[in-house]
PDB file of N, CA and C in Angstrom:
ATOM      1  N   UNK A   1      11.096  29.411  -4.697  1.00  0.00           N
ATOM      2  CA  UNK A   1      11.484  28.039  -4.528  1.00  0.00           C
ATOM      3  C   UNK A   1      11.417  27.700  -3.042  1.00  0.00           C
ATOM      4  N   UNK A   2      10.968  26.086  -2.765  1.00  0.00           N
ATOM      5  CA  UNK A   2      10.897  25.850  -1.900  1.00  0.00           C
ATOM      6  C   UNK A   2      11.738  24.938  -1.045  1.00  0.00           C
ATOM      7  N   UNK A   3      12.911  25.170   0.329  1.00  0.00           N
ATOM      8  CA  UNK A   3      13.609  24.446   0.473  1.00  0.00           C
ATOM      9  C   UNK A   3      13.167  23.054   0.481  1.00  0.00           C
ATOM     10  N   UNK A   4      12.056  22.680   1.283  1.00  0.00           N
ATOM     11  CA  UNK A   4      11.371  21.911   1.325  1.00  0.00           C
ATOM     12  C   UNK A   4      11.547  20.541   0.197  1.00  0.00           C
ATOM     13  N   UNK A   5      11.226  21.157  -0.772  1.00  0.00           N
ATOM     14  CA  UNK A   5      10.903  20.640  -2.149  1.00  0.00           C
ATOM     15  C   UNK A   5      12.263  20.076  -2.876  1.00  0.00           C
ATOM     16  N   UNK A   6      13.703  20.368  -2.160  1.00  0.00           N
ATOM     17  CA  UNK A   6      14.821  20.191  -2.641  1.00  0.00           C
ATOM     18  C   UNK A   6      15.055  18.850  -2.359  1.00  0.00           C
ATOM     19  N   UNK A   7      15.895  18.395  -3.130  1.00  0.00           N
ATOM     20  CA  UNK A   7      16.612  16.633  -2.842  1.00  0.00           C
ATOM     21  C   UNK A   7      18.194  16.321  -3.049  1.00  0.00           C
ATOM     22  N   UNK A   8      18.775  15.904  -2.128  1.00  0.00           N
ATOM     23  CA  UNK A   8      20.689  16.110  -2.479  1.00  0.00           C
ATOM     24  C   UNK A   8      20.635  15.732  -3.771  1.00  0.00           C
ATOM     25  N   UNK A   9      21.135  16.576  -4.783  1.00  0.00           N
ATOM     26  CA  UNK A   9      22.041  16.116  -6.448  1.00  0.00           C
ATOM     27  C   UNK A   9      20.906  16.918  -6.895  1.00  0.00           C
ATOM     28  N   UNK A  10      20.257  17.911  -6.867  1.00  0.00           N
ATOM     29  CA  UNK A  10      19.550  18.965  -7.189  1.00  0.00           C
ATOM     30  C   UNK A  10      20.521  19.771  -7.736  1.00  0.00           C
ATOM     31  N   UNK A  11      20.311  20.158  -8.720  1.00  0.00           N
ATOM     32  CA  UNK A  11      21.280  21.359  -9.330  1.00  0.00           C
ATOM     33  C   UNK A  11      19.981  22.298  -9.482  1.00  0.00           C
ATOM     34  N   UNK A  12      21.239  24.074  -8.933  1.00  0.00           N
ATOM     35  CA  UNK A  12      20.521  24.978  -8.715  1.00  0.00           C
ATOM     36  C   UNK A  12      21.138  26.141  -9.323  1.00  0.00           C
ATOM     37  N   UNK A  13      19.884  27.083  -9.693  1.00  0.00           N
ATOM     38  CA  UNK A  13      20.775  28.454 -10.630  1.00  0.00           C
ATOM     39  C   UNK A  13      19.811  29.489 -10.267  1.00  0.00           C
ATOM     40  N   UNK A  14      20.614  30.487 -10.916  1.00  0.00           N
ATOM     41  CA  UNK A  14      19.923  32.069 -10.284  1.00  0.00           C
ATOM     42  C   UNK A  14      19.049  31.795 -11.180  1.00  0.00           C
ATOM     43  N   UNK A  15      17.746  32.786 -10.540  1.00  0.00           N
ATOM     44  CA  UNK A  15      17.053  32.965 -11.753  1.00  0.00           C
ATOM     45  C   UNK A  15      17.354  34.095 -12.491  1.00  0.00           C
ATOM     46  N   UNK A  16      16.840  34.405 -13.956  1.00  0.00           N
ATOM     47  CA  UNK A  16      17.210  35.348 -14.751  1.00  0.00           C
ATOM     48  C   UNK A  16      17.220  36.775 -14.097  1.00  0.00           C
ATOM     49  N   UNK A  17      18.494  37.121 -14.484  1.00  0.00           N
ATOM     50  CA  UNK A  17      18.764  38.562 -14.447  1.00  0.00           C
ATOM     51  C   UNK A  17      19.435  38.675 -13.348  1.00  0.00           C
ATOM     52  N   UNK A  18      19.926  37.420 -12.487  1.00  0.00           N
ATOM     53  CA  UNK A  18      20.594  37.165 -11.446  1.00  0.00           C
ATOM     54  C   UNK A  18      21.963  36.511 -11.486  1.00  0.00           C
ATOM     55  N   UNK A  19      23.013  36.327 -10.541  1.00  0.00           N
ATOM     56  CA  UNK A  19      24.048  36.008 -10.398  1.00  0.00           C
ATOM     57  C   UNK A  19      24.454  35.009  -8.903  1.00  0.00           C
ATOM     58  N   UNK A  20      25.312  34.350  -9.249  1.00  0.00           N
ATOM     59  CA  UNK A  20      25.842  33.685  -7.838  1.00  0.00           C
ATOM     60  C   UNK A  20      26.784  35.119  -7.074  1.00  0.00           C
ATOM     61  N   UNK A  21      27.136  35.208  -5.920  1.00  0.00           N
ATOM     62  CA  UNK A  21      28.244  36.001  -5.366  1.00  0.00           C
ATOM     63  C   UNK A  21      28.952  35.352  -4.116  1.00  0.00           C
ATOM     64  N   UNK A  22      29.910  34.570  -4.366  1.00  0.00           N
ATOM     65  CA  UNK A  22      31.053  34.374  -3.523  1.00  0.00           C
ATOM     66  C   UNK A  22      31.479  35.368  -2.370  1.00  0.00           C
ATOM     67  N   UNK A  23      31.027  35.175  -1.697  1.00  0.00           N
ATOM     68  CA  UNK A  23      31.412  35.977  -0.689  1.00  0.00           C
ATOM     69  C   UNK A  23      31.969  35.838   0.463  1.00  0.00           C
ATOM     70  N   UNK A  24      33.406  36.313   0.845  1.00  0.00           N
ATOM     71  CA  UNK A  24      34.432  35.750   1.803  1.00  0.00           C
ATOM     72  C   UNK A  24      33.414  35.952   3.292  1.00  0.00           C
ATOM     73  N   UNK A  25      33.844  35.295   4.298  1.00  0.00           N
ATOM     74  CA  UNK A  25      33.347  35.329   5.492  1.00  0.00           C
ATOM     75  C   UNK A  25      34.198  35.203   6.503  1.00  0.00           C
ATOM     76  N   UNK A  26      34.406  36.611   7.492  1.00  0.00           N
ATOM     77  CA  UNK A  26      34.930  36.453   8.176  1.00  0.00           C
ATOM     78  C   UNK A  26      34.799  36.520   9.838  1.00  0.00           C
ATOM     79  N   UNK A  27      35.472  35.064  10.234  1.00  0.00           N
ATOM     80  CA  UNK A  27      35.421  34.904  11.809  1.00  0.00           C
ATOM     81  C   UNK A  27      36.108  35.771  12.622  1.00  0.00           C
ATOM     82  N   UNK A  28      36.394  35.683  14.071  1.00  0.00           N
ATOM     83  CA  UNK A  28      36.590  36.165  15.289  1.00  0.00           C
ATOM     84  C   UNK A  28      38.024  36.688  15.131  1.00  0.00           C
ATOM     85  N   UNK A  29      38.100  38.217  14.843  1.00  0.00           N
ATOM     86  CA  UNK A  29      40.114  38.484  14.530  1.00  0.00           C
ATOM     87  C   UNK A  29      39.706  38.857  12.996  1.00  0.00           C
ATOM     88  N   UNK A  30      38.966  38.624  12.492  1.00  0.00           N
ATOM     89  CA  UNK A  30      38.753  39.048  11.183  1.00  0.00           C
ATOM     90  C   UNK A  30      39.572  38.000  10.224  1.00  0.00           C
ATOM     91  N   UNK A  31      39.585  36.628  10.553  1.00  0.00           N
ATOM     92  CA  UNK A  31      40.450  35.853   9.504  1.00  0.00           C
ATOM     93  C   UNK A  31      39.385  35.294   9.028  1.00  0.00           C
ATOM     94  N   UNK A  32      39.656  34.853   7.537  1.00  0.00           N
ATOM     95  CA  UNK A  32      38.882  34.238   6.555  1.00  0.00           C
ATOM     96  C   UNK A  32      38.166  33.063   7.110  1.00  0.00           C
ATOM     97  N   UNK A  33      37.167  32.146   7.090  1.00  0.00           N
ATOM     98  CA  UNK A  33      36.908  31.251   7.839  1.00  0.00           C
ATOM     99  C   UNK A  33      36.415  30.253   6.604  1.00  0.00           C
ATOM    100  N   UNK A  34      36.095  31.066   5.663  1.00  0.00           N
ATOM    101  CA  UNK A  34      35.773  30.443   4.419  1.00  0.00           C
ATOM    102  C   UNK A  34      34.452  31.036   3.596  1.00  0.00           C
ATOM    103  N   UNK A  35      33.694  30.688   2.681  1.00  0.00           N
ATOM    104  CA  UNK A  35      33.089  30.973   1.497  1.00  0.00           C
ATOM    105  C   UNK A  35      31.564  31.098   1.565  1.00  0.00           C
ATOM    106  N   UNK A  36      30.609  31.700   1.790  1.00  0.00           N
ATOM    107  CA  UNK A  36      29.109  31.278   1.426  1.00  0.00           C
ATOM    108  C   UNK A  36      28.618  32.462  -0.180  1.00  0.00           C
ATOM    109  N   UNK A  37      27.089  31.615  -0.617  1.00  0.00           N
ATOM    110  CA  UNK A  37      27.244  32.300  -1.941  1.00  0.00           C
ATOM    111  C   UNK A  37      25.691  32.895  -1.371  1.00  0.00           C
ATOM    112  N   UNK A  38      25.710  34.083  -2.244  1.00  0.00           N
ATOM    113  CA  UNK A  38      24.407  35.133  -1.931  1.00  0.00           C
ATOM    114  C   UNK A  38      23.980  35.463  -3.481  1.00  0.00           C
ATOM    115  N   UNK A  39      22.848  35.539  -3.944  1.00  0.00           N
ATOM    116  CA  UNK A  39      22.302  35.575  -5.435  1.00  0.00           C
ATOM    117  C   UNK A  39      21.815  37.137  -5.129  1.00  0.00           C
ATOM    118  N   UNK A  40      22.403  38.131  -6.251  1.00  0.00           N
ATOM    119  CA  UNK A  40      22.185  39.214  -6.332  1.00  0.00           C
ATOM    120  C   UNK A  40      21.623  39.391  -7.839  1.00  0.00           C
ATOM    121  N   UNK A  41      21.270  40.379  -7.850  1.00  0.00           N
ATOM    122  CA  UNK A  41      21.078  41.366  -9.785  1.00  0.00           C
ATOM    123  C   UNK A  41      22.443  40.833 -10.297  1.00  0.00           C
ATOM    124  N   UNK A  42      22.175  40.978 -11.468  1.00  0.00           N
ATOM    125  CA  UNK A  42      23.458  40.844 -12.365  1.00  0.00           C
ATOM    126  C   UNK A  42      24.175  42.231 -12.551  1.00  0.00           C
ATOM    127  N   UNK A  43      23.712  43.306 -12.341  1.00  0.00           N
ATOM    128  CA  UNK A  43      24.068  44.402 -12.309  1.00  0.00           C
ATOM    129  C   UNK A  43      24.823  44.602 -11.349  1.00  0.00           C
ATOM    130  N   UNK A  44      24.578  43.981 -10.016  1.00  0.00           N
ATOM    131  CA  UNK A  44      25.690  44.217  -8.917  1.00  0.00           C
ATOM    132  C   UNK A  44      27.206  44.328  -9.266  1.00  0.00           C
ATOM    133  N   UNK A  45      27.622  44.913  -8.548  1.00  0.00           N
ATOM    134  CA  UNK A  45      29.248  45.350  -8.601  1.00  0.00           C
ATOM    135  C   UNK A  45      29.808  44.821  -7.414  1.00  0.00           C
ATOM    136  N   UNK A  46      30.676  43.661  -7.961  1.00  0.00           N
ATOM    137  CA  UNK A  46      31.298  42.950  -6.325  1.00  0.00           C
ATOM    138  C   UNK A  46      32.325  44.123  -5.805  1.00  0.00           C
ATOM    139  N   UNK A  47      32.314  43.740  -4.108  1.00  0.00           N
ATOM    140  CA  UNK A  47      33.239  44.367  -3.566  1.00  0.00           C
ATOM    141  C   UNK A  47      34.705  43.297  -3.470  1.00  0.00           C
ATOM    142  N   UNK A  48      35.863  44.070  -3.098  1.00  0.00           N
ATOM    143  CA  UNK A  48      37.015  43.111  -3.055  1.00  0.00           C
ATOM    144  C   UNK A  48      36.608  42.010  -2.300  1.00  0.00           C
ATOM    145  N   UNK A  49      37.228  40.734  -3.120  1.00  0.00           N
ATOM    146  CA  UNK A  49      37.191  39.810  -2.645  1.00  0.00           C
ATOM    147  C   UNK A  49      36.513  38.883  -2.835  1.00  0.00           C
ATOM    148  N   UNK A  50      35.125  39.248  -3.523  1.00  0.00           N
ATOM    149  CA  UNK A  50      34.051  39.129  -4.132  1.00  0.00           C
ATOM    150  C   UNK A  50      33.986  38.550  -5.396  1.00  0.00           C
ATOM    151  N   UNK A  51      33.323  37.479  -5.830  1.00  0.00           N
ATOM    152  CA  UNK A  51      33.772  37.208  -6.818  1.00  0.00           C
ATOM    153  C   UNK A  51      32.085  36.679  -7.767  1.00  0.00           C
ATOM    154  N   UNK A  52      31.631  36.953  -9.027  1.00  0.00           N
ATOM    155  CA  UNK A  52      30.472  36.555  -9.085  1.00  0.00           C
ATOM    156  C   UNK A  52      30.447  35.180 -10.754  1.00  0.00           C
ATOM    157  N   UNK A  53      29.309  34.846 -10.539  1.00  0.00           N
ATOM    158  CA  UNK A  53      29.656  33.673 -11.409  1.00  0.00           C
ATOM    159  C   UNK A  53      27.933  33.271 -12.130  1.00  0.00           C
ATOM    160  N   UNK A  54      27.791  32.160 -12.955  1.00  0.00           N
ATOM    161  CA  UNK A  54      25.917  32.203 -13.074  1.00  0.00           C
ATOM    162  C   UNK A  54      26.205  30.527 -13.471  1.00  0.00           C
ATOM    163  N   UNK A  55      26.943  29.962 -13.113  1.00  0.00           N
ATOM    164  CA  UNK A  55      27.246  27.926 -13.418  1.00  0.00           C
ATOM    165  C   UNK A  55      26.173  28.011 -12.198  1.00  0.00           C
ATOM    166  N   UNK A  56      25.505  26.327 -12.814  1.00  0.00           N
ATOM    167  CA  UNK A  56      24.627  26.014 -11.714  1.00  0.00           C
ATOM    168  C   UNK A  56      25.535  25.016 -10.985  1.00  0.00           C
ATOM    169  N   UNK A  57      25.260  24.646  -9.868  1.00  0.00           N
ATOM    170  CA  UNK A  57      25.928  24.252  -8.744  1.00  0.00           C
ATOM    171  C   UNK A  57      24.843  23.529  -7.803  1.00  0.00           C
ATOM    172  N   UNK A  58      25.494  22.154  -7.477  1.00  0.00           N
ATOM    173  CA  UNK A  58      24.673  21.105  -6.948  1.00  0.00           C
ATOM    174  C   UNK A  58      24.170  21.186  -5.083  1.00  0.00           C
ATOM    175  N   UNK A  59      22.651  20.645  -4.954  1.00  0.00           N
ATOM    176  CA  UNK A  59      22.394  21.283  -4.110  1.00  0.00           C
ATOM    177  C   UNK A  59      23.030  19.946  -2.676  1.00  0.00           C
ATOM    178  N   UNK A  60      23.236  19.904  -1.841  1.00  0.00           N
ATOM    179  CA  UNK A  60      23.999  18.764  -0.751  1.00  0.00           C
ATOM    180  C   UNK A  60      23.034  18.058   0.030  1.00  0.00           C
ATOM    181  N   UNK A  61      22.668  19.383   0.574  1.00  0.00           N
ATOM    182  CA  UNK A  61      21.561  19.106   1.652  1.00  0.00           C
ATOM    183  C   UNK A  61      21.654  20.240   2.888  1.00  0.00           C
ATOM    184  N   UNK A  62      21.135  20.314   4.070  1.00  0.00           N
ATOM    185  CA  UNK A  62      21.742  20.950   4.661  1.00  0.00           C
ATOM    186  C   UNK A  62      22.796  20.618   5.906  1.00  0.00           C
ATOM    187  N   UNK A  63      23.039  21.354   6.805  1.00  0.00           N
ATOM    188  CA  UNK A  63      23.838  21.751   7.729  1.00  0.00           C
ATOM    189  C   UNK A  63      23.967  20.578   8.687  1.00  0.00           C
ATOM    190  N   UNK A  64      22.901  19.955   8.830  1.00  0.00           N
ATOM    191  CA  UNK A  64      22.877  18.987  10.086  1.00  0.00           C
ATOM    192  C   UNK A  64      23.899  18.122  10.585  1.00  0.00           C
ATOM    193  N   UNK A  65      24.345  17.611   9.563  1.00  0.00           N
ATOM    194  CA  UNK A  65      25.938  16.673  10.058  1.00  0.00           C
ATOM    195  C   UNK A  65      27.347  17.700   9.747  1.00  0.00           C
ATOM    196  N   UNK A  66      26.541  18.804   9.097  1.00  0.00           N
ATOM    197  CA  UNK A  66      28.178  19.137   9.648  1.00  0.00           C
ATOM    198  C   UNK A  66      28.456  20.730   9.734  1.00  0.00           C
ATOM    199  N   UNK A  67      28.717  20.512  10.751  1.00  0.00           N
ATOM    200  CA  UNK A  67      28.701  22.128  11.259  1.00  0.00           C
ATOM    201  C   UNK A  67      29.634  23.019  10.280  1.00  0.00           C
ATOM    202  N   UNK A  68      29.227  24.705  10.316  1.00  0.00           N
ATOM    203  CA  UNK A  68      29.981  25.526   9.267  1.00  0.00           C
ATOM    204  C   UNK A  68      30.114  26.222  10.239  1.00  0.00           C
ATOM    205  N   UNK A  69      30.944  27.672   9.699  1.00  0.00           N
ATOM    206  CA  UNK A  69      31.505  29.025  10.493  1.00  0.00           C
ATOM    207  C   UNK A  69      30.369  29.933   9.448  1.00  0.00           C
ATOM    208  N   UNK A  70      29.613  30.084   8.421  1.00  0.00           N
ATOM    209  CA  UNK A  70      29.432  30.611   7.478  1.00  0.00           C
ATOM    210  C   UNK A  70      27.622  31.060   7.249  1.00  0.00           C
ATOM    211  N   UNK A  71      26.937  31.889   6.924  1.00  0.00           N
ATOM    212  CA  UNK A  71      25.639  32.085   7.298  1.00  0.00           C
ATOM    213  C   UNK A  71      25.003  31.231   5.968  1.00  0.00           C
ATOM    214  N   UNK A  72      23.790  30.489   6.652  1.00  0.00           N
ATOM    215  CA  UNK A  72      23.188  29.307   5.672  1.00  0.00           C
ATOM    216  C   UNK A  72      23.159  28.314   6.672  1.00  0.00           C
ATOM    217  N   UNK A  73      22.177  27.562   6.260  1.00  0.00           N
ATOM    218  CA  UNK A  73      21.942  26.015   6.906  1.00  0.00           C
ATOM    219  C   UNK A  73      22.059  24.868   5.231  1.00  0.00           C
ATOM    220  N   UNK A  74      22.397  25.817   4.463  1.00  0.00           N
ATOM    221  CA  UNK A  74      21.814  24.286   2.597  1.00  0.00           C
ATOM    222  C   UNK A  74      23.048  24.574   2.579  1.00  0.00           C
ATOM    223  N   UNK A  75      23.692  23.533   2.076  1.00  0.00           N
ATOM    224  CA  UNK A  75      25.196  23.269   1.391  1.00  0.00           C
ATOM    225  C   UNK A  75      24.908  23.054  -0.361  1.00  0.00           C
ATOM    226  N   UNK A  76      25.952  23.304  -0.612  1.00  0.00           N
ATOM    227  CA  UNK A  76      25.669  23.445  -1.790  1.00  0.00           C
ATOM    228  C   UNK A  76      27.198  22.929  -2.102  1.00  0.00           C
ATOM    229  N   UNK A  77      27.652  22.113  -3.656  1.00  0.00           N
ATOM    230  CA  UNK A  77      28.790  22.124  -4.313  1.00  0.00           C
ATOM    231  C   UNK A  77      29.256  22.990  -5.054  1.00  0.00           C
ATOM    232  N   UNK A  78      30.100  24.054  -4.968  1.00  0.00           N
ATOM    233  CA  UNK A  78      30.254  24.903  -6.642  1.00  0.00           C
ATOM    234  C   UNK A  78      31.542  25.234  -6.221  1.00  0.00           C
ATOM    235  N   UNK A  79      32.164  25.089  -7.490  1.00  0.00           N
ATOM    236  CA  UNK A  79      32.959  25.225  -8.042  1.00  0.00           C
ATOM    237  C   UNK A  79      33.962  24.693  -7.217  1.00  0.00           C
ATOM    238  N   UNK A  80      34.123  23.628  -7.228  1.00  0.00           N
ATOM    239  CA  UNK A  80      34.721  22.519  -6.179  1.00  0.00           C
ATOM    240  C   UNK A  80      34.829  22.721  -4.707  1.00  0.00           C
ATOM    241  N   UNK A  81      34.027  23.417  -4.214  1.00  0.00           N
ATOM    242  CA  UNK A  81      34.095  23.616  -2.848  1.00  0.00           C
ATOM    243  C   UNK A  81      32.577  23.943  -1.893  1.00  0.00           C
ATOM    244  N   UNK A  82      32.890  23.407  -0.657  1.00  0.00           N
ATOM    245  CA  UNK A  82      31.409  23.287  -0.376  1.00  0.00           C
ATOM    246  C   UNK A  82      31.069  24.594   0.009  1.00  0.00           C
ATOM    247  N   UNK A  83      29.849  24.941   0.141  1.00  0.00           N
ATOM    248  CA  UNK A  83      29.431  26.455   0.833  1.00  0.00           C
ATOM    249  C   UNK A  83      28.203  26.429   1.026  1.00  0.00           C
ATOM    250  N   UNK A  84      27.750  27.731   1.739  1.00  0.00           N
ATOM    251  CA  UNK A  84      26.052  27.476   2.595  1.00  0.00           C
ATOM    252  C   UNK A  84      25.674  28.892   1.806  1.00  0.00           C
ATOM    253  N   UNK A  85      23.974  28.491   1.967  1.00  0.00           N
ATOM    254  CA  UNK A  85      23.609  29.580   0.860  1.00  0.00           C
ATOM    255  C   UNK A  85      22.855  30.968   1.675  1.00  0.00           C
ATOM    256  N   UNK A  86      22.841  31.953   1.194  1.00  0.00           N
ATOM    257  CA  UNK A  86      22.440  32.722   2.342  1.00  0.00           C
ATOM    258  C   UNK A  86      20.592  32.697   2.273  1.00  0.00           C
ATOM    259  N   UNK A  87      20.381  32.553   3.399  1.00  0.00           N
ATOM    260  CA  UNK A  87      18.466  32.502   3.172  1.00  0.00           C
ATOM    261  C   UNK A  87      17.931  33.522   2.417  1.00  0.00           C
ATOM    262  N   UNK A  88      18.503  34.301   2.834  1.00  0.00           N
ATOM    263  CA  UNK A  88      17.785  35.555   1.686  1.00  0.00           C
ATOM    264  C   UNK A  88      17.759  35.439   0.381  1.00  0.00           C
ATOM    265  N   UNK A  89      18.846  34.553  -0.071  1.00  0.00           N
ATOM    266  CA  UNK A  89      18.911  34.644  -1.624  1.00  0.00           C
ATOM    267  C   UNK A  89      17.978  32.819  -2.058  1.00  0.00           C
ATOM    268  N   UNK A  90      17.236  32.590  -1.547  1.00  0.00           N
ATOM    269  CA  UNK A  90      16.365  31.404  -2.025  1.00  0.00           C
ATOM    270  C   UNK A  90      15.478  31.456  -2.736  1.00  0.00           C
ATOM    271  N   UNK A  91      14.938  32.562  -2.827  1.00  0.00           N
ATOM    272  CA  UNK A  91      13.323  33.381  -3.484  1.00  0.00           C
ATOM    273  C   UNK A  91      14.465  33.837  -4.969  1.00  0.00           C
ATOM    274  N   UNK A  92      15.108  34.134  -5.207  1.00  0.00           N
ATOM    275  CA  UNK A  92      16.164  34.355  -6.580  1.00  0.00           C
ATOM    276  C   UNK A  92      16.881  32.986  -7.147  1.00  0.00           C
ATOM    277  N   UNK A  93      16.623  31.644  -6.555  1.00  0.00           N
ATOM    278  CA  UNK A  93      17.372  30.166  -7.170  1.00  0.00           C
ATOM    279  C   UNK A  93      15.935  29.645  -7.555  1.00  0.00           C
ATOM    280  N   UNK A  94      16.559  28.849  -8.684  1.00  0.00           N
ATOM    281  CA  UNK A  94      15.783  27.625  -9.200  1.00  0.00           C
ATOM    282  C   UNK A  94      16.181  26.631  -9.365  1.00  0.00           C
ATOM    283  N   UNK A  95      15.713  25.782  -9.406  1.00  0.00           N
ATOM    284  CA  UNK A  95      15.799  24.365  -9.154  1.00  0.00           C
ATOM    285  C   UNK A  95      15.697  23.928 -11.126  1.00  0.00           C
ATOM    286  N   UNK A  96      16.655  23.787 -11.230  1.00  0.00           N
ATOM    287  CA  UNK A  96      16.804  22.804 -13.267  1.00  0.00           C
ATOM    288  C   UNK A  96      16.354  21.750 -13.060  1.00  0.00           C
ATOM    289  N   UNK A  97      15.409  21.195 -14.346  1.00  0.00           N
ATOM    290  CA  UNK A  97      14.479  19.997 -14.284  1.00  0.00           C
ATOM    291  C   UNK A  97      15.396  18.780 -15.061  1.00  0.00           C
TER     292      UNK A  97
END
């Protein structure tokens, strides 16, 4: 998939055999700073804290107006809260028609 090709109110999902993963992120002191999601195997085994899920979740746009603490430039909506997606996991999302 191509970021490119995305438009805000895009809803997005792993592709098969894949998962969302919540994954805490932490800033300077080691305190929570907040949330980005990384698409793994479904087989993965979260570590604490970790939490995994497969709801599709709407795409925002990216980063430009508003700065994060969190690795990602695309915002994304899920599960009522905003979060940035990790680049690596873009080649594993699809875009629902």
């Amino acid at each position: 998939m191509k970021i490119k090709d995305l438009h805000p109110g895009s809803l997005l999902c792993p592709k098969e055999r894949f998962v969302w993963v919540i994954t805490p992120w932490k800033g300077i002191g080691g305190v929570h700073v907040g949330s980005y999601l990384r698409v793994v195997n479904e087989r993965y085994n979260p570590s604490a804290g970790e939490e995994t899920k497969i709801d599709n979740v709407l795409y925002l746009g990216d980063t430009s107006s508003t700065p994060v603490n969190t690795p990602g430039k695309q915002v994304v909506l899920a599960w009522g809260e905003k979060m940035t997606v990790d680049p690596m996991s873009w080649r594993n999302i699809r875009q629902i028609s």
